[in-house]
N, C-alpha and C. Protein backbone atom coordinates (compact mmCIF):
# COMPACT_ATOMS: atom_id res chain seq x y z
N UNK A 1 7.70 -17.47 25.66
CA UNK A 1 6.70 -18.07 24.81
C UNK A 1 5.32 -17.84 25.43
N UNK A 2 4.37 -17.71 24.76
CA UNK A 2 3.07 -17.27 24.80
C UNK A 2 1.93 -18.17 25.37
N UNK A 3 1.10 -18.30 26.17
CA UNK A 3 0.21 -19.72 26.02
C UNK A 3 -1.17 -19.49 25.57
N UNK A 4 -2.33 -20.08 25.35
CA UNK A 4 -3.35 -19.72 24.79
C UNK A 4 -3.87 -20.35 25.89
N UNK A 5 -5.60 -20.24 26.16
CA UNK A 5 -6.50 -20.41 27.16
C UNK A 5 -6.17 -21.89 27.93
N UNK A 6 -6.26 -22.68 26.57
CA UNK A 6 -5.92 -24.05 26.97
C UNK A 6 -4.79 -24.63 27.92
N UNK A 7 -3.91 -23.83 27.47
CA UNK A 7 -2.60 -24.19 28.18
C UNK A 7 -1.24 -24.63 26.85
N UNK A 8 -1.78 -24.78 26.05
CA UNK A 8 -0.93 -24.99 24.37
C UNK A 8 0.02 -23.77 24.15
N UNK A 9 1.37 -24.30 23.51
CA UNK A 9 2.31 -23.00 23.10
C UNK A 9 1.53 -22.19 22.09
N UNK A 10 1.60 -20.85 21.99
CA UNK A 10 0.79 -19.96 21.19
C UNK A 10 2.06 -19.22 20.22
N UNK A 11 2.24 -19.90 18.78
CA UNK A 11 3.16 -19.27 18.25
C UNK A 11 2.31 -18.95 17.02
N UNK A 12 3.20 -18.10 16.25
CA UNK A 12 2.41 -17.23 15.07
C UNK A 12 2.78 -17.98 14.15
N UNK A 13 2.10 -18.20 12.83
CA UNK A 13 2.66 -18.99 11.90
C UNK A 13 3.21 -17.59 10.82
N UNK A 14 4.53 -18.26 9.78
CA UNK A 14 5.31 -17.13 9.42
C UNK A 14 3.88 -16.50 8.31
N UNK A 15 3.45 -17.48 8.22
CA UNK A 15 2.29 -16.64 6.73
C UNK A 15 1.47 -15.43 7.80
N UNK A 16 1.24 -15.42 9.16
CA UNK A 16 0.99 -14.55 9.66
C UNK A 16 2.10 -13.35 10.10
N UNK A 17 2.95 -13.46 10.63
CA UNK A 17 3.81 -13.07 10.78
C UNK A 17 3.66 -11.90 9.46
N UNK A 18 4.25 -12.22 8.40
CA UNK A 18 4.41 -11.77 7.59
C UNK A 18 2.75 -11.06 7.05
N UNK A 19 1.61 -11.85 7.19
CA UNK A 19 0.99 -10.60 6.86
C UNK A 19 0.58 -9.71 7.79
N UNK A 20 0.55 -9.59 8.98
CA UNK A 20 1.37 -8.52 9.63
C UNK A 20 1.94 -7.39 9.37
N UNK A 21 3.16 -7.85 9.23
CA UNK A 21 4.14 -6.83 8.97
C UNK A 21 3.45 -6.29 7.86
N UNK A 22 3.08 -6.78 6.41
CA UNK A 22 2.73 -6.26 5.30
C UNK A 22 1.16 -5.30 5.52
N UNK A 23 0.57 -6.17 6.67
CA UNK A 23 -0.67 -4.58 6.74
C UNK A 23 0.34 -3.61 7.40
N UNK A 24 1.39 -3.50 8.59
CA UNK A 24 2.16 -2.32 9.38
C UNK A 24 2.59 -1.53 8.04
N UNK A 25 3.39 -2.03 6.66
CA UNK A 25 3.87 -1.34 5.78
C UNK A 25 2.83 -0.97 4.70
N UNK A 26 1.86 -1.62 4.49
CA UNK A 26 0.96 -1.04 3.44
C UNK A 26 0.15 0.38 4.61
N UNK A 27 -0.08 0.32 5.73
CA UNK A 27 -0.63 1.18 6.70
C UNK A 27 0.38 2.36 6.90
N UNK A 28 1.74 2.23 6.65
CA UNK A 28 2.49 3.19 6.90
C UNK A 28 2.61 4.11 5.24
N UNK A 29 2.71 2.87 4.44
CA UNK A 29 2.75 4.20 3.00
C UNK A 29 1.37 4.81 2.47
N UNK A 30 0.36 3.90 3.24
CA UNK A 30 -1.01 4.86 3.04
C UNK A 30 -0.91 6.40 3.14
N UNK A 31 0.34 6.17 4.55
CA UNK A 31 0.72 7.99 5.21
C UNK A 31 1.07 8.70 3.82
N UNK A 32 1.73 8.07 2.82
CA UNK A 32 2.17 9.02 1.77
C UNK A 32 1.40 8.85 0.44
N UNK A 33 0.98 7.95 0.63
CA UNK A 33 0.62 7.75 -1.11
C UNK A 33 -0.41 8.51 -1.19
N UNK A 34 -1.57 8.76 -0.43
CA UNK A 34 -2.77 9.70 -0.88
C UNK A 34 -1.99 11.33 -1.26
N UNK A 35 -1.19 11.52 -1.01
CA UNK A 35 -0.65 12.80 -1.31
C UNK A 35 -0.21 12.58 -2.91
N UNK A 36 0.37 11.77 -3.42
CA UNK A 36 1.24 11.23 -4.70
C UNK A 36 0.79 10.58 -6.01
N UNK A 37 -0.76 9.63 -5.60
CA UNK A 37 -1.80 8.74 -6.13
C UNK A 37 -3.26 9.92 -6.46
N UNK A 38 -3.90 9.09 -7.17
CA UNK A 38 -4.93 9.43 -7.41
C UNK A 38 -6.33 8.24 -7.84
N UNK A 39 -7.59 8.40 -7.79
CA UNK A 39 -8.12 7.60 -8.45
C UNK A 39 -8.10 6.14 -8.00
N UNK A 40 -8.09 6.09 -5.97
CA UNK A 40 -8.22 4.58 -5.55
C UNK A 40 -9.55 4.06 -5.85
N UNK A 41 -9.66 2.62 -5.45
CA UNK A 41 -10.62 2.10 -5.57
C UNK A 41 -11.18 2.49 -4.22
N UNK A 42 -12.75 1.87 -4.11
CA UNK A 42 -13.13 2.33 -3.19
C UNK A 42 -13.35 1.61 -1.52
N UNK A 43 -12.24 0.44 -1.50
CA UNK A 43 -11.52 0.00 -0.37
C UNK A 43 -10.12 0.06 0.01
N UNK A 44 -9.83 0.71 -0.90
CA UNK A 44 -8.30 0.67 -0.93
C UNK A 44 -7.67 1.62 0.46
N UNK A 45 -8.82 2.83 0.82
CA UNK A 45 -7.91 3.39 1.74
C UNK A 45 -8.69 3.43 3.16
N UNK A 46 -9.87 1.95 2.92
CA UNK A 46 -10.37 1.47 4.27
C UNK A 46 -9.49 1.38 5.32
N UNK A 47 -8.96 0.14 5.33
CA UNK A 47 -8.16 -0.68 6.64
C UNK A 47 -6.70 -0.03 6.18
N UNK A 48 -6.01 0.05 5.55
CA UNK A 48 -4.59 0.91 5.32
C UNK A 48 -4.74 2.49 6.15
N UNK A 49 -6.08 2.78 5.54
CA UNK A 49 -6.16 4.25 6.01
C UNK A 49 -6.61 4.36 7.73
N UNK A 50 -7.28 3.47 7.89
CA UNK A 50 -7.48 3.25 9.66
C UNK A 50 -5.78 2.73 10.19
N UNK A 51 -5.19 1.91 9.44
CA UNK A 51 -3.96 1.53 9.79
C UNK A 51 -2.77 3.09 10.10
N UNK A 52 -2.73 3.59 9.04
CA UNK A 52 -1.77 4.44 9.13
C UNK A 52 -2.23 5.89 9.87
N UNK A 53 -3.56 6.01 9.94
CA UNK A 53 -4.16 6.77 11.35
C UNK A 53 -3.46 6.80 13.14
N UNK A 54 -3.55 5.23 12.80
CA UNK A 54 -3.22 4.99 14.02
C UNK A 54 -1.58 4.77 14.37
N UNK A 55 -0.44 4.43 12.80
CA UNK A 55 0.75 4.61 12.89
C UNK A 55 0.91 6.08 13.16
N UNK A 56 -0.13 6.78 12.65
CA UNK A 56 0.67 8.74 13.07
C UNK A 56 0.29 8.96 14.42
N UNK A 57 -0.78 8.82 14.85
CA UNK A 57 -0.75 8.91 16.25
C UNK A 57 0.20 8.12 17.51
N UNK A 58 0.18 6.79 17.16
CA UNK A 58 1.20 6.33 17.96
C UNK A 58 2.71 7.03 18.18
N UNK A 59 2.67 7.24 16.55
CA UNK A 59 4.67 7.46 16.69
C UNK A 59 4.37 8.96 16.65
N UNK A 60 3.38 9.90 16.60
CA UNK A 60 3.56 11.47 17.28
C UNK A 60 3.50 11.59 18.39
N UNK A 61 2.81 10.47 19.28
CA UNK A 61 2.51 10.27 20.46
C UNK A 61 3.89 10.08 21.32
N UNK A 62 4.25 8.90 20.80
CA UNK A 62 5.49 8.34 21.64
C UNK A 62 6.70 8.70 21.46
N UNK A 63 7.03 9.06 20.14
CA UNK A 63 7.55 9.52 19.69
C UNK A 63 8.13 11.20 19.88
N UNK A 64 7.14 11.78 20.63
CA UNK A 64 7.15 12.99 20.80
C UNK A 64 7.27 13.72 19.46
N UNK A 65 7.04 13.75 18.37
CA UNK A 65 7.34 14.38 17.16
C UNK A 65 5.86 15.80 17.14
N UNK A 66 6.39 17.04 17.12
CA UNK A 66 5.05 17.50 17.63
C UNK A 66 4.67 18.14 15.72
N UNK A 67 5.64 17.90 14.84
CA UNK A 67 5.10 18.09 13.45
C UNK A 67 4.24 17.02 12.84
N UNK A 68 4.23 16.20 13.58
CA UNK A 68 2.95 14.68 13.11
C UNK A 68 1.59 15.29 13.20
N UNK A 69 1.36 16.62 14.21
CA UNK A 69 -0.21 17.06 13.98
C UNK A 69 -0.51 17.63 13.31
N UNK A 70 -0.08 18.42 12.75
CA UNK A 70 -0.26 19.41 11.55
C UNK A 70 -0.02 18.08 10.33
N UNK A 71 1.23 17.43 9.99
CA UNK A 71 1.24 16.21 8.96
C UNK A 71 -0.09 15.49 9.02
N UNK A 72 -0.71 14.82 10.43
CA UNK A 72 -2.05 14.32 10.31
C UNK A 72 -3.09 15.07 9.79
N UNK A 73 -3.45 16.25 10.16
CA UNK A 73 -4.26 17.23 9.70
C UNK A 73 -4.23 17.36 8.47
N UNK A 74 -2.99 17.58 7.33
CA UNK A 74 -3.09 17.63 6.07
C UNK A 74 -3.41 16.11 5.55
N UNK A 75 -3.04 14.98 6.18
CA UNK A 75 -3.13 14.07 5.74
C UNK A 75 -4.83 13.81 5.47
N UNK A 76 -5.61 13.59 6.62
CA UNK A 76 -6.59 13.64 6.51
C UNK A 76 -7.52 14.46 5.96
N UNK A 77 -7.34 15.73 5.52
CA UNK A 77 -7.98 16.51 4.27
C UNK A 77 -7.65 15.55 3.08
N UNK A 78 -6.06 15.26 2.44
CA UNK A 78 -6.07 14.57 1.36
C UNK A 78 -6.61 13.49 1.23
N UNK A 79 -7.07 12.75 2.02
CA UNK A 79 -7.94 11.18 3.19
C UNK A 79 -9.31 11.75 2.19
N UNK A 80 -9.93 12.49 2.45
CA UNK A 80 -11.21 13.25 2.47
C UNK A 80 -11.34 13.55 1.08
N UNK A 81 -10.19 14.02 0.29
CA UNK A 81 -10.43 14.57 -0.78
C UNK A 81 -10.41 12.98 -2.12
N UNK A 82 -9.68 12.55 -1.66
CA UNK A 82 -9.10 11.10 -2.15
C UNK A 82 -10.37 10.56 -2.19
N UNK A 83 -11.21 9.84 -0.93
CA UNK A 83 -12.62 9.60 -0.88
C UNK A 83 -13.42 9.98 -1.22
N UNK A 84 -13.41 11.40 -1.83
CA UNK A 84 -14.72 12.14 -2.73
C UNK A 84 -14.34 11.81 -3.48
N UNK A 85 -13.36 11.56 -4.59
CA UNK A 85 -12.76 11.70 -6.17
C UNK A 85 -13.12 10.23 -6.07
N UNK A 86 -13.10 8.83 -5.31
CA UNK A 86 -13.67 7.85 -5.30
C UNK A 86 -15.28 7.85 -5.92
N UNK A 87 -15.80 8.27 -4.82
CA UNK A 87 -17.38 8.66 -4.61
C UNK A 87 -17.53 9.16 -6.06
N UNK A 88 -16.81 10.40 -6.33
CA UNK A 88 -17.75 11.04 -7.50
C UNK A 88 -17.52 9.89 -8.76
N UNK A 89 -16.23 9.21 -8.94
CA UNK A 89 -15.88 8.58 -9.77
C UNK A 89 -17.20 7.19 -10.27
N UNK A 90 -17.24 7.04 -8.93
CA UNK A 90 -18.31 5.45 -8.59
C UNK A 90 -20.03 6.32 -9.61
N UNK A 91 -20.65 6.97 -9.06
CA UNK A 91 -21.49 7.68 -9.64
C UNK A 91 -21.04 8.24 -10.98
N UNK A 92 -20.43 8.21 -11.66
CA UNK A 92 -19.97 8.39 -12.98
C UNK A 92 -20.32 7.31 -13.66
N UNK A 93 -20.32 5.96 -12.89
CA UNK A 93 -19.93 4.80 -13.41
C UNK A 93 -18.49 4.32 -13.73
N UNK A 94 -17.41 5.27 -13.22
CA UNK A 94 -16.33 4.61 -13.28
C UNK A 94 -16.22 3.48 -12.15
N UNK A 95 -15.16 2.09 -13.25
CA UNK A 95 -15.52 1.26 -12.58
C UNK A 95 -13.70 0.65 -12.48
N UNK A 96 -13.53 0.18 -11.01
CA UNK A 96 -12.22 0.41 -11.00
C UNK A 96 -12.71 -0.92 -9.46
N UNK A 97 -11.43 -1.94 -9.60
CA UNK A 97 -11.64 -2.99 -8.33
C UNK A 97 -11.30 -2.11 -6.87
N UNK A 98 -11.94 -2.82 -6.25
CA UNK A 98 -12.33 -1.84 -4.92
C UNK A 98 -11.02 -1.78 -4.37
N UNK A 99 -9.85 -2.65 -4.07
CA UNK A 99 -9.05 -2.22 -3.63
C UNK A 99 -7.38 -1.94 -3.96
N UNK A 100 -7.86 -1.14 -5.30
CA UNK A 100 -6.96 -0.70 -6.48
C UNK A 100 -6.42 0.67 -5.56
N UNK A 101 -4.59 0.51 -5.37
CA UNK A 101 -4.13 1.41 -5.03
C UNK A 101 -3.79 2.53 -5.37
N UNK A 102 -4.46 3.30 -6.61
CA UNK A 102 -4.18 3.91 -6.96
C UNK A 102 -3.11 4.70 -8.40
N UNK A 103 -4.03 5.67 -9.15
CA UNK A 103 -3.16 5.94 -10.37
C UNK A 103 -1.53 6.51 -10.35
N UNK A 104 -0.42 6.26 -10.88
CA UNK A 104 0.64 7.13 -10.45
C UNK A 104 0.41 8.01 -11.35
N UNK A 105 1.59 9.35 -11.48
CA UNK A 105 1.60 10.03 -11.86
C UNK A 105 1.76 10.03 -13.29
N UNK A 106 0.93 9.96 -14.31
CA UNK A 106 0.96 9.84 -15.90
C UNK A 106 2.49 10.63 -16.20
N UNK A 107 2.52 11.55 -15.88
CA UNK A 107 3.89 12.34 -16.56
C UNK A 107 5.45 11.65 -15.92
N UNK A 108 4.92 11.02 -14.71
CA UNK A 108 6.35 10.46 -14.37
C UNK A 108 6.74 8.96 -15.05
N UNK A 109 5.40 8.53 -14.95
CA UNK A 109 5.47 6.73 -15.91
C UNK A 109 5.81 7.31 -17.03
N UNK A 110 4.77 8.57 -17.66
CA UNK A 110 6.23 7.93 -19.63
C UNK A 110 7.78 8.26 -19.29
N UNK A 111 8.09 9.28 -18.15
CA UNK A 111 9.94 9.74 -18.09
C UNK A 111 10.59 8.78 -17.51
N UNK A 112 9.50 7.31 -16.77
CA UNK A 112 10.18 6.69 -16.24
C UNK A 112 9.88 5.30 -17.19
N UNK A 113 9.29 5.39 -17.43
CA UNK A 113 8.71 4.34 -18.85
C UNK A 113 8.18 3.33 -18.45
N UNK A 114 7.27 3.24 -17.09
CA UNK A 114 6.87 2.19 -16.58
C UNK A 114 6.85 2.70 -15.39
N UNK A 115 5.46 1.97 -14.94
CA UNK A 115 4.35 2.47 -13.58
C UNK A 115 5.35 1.55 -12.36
N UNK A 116 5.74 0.06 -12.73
CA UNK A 116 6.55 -0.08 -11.64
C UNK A 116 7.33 0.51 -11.54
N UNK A 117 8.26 0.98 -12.48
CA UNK A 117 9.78 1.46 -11.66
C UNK A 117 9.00 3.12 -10.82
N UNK A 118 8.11 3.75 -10.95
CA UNK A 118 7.44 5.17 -10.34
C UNK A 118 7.14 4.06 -9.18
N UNK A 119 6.49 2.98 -9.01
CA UNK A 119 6.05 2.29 -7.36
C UNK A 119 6.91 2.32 -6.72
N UNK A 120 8.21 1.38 -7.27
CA UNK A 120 9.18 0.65 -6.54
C UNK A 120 10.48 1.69 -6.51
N UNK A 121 10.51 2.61 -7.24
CA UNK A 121 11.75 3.55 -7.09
C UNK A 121 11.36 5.21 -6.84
N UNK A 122 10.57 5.14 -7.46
CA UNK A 122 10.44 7.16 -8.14
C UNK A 122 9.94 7.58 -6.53
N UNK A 123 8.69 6.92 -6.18
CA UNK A 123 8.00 7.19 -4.96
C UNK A 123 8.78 7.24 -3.61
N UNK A 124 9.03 6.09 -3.50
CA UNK A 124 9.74 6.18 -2.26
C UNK A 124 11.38 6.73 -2.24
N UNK A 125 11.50 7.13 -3.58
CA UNK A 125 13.02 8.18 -3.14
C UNK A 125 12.24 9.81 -3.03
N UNK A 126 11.39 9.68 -3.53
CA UNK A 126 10.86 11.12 -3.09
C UNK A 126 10.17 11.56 -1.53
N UNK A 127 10.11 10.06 -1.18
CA UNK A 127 9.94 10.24 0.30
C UNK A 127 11.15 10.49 1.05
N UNK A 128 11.83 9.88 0.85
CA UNK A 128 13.71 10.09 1.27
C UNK A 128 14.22 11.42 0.79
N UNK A 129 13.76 11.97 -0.33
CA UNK A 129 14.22 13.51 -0.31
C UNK A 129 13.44 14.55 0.40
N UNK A 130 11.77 13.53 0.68
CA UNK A 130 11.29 14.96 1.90
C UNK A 130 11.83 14.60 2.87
N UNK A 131 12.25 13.73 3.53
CA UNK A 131 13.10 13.32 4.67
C UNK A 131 14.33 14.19 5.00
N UNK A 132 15.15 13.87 4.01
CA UNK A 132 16.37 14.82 4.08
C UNK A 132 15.81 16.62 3.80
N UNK A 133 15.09 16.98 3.10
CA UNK A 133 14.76 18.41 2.58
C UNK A 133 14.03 19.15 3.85
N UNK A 134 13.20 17.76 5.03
CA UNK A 134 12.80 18.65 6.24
C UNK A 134 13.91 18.41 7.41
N UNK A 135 14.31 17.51 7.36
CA UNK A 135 14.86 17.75 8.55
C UNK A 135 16.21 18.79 8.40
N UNK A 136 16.97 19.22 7.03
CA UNK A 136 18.19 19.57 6.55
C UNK A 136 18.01 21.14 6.94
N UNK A 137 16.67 21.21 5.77
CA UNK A 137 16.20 22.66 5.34
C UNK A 137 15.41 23.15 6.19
N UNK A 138 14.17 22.46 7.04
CA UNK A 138 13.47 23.08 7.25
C UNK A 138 13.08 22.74 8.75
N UNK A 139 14.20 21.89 9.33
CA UNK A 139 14.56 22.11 10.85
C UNK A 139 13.69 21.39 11.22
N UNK A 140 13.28 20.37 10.80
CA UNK A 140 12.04 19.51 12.11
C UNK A 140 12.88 18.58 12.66
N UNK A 141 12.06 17.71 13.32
CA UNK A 141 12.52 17.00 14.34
C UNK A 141 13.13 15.97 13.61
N UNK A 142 14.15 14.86 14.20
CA UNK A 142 14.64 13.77 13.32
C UNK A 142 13.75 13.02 13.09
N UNK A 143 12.61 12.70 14.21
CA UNK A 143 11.77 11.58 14.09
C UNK A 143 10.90 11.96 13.20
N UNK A 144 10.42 13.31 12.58
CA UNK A 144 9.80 13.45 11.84
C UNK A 144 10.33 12.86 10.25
N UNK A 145 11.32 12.84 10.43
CA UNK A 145 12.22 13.10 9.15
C UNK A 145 12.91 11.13 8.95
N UNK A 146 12.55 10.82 10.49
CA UNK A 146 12.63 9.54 9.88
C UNK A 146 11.50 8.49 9.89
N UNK A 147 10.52 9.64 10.06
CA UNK A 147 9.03 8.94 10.07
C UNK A 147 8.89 8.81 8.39
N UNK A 148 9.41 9.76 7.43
CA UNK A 148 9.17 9.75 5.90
C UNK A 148 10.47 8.98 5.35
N UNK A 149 11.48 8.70 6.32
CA UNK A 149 12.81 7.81 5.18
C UNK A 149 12.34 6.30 5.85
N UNK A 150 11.80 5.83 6.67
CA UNK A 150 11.14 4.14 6.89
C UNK A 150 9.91 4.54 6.02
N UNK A 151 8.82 5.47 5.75
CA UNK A 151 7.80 5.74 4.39
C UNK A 151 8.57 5.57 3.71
N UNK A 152 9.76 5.41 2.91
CA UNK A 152 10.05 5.07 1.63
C UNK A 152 10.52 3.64 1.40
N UNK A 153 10.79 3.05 2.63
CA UNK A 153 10.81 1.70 2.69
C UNK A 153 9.37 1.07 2.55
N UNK A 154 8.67 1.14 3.38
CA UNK A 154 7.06 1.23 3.25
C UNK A 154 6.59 1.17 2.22
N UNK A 155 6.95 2.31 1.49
CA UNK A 155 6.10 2.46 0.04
C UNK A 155 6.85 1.53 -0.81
N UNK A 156 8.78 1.23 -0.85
CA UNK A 156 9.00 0.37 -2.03
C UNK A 156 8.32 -1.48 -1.15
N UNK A 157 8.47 -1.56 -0.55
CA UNK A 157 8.03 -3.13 -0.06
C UNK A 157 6.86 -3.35 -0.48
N UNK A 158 5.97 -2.75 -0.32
CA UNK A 158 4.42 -2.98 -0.72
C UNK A 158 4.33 -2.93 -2.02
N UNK A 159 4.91 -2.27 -2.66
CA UNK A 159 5.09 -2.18 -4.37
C UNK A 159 5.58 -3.26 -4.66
N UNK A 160 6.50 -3.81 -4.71
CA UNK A 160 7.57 -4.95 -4.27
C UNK A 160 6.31 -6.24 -4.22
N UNK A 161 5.93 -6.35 -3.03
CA UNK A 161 4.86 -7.68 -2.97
C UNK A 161 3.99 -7.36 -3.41
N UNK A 162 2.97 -5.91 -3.68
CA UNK A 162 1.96 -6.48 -4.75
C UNK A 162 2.42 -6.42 -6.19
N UNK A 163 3.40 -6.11 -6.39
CA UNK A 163 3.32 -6.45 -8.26
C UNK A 163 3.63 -8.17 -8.22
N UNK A 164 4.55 -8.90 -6.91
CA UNK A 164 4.75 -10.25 -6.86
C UNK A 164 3.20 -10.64 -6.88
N UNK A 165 2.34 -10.30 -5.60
CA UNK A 165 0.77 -11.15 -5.31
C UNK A 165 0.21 -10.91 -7.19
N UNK A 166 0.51 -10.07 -7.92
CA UNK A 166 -0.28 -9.70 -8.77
C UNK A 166 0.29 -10.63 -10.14
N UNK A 167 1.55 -11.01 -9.85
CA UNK A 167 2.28 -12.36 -10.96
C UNK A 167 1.74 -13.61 -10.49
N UNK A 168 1.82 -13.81 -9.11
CA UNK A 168 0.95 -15.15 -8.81
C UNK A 168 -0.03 -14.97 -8.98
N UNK A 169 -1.06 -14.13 -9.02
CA UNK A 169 -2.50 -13.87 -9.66
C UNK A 169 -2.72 -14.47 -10.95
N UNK A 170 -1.82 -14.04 -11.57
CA UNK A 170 -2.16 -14.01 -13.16
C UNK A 170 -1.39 -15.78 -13.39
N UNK A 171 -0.35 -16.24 -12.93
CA UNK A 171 0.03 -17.60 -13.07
C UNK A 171 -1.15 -18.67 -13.00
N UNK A 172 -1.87 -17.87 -11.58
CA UNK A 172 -3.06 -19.07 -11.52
C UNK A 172 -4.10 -19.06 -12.49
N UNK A 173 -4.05 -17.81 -13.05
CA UNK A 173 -5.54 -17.81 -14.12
C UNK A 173 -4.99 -18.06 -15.19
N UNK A 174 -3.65 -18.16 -16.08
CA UNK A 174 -3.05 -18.37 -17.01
C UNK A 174 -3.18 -20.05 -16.74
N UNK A 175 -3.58 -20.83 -15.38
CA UNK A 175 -3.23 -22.52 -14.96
C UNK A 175 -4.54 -22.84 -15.43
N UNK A 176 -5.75 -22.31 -14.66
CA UNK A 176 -6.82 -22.31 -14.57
C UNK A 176 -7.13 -22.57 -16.09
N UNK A 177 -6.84 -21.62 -17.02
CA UNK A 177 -7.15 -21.60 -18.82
C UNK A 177 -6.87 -23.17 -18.72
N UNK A 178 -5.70 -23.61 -18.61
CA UNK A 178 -4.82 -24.31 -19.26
C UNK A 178 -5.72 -25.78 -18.85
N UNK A 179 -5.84 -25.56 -17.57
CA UNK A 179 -6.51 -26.73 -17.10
C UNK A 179 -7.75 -26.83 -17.43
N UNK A 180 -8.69 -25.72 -18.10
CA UNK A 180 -10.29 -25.56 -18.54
C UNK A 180 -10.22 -25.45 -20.00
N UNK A 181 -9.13 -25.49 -20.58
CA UNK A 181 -8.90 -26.18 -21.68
C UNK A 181 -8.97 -27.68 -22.11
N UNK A 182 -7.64 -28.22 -21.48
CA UNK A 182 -7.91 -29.62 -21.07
C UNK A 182 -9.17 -30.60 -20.59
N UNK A 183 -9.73 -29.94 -19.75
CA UNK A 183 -10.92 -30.14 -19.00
C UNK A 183 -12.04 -30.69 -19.59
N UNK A 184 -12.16 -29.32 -20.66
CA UNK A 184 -12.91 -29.12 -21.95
C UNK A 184 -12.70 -30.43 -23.10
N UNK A 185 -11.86 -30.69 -23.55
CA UNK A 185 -11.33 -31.35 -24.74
C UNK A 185 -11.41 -32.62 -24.29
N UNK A 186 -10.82 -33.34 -23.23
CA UNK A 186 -11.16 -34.61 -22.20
C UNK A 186 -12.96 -34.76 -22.32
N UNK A 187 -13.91 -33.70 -21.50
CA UNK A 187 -15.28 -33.82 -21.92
C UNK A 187 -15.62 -34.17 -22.73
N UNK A 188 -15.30 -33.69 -24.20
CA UNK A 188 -15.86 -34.09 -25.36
C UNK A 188 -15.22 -34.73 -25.98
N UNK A 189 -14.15 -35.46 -25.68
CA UNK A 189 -13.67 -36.59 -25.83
C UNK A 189 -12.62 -36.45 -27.05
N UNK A 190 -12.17 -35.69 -27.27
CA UNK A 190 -10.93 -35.14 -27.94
C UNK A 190 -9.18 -35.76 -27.35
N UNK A 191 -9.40 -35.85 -26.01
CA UNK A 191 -8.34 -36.48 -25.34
C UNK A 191 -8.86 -37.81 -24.67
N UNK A 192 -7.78 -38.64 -24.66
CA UNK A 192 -8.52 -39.61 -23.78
C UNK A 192 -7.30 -39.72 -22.65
């Protein structure tokens, strides 16, 4: 157990804990989604994208995986290119919340008939088939190959909790009406 300056037990509370882990997995499918997405907002691949910078270096590092530099290298061109199509978008006047993850693929949502099941399924099995297709076919290292099959865990979890954060979103503003309805009608004396 941990102590803090004072001398007090220093434990994590689980709401931290857990968001934690959820920046480690939104930071790890950053690694894939700029390749797959299009059209983020223009925070979206701030702190994810510093996050999963530093997941490729660590685990090429420690990992010894020596195909993570060339993977970083392309990554960060698509990093670059992703951030201009932002930029030019913003100066257009397109207007999109800053930390909107991104468009999926129009042709795969109508075959799949819905943008979640492309988040939560389409994406991250296509990370699991580059997984299996490099390490099978094209001889890289395992860790490379299981650096993209935990990316498909990555990518469905984060899909997973934000379409949840994005139902409790809308519950509270669907409460909010309900209660500024009421609110309203009580004021002017409609209810007593």
């Amino acid at each position: 157990m941990m102590r803090n300056a004072q001398g007090n037990d220093f434990n994590l509370t689980n709401q931290a804990k857990f968001n934690f882990v959820y920046a480690l997995a939104r930071g790890h499918a950053t690694c894939f989604l700029v390749f797959v997405r299009k059209n983020f907002g223009g925070e979206a691949l701030g702190w994810p994208g510093l996050t999963a910078f530093i997941i490729m270096l660590v685990v090429g590092s420690f990992g010894q995986i020596p195909e993570m530099w060339p993977f970083l290298g392309v990554w960060m061109l698509a990093l670059l290119c992703q951030r201009a199509g932002t930029m030019k978008a913003a100066r257009q006047g397109i207007i999109r919340h800053s930390r909107y993850d991104g468009d999926v693929d129009q042709k795969m949502a109508k075959l799949f008939r819905s943008r979640v099941a492309v988040k939560q399924i389409v994406e991250p099995l296509a990370c699991v088939a580059l997984a299996v297709f490099f390490e099978e076919y094209l001889g890289t290292s395992h860790g490379f190959a299981l650096f993209f099959g935990v990316g498909a865990f990555s990518m469905a979890m984060v899909a997973v909790i934000d379409r949840q954060l994005d139902n409790k979103r809308l519950e509270a503003m669907r409460d909010a009406e309900i209660e500024g309805r009421y609110l309203t009608a009580r004021y002017r004396g409609e209810i007593e």
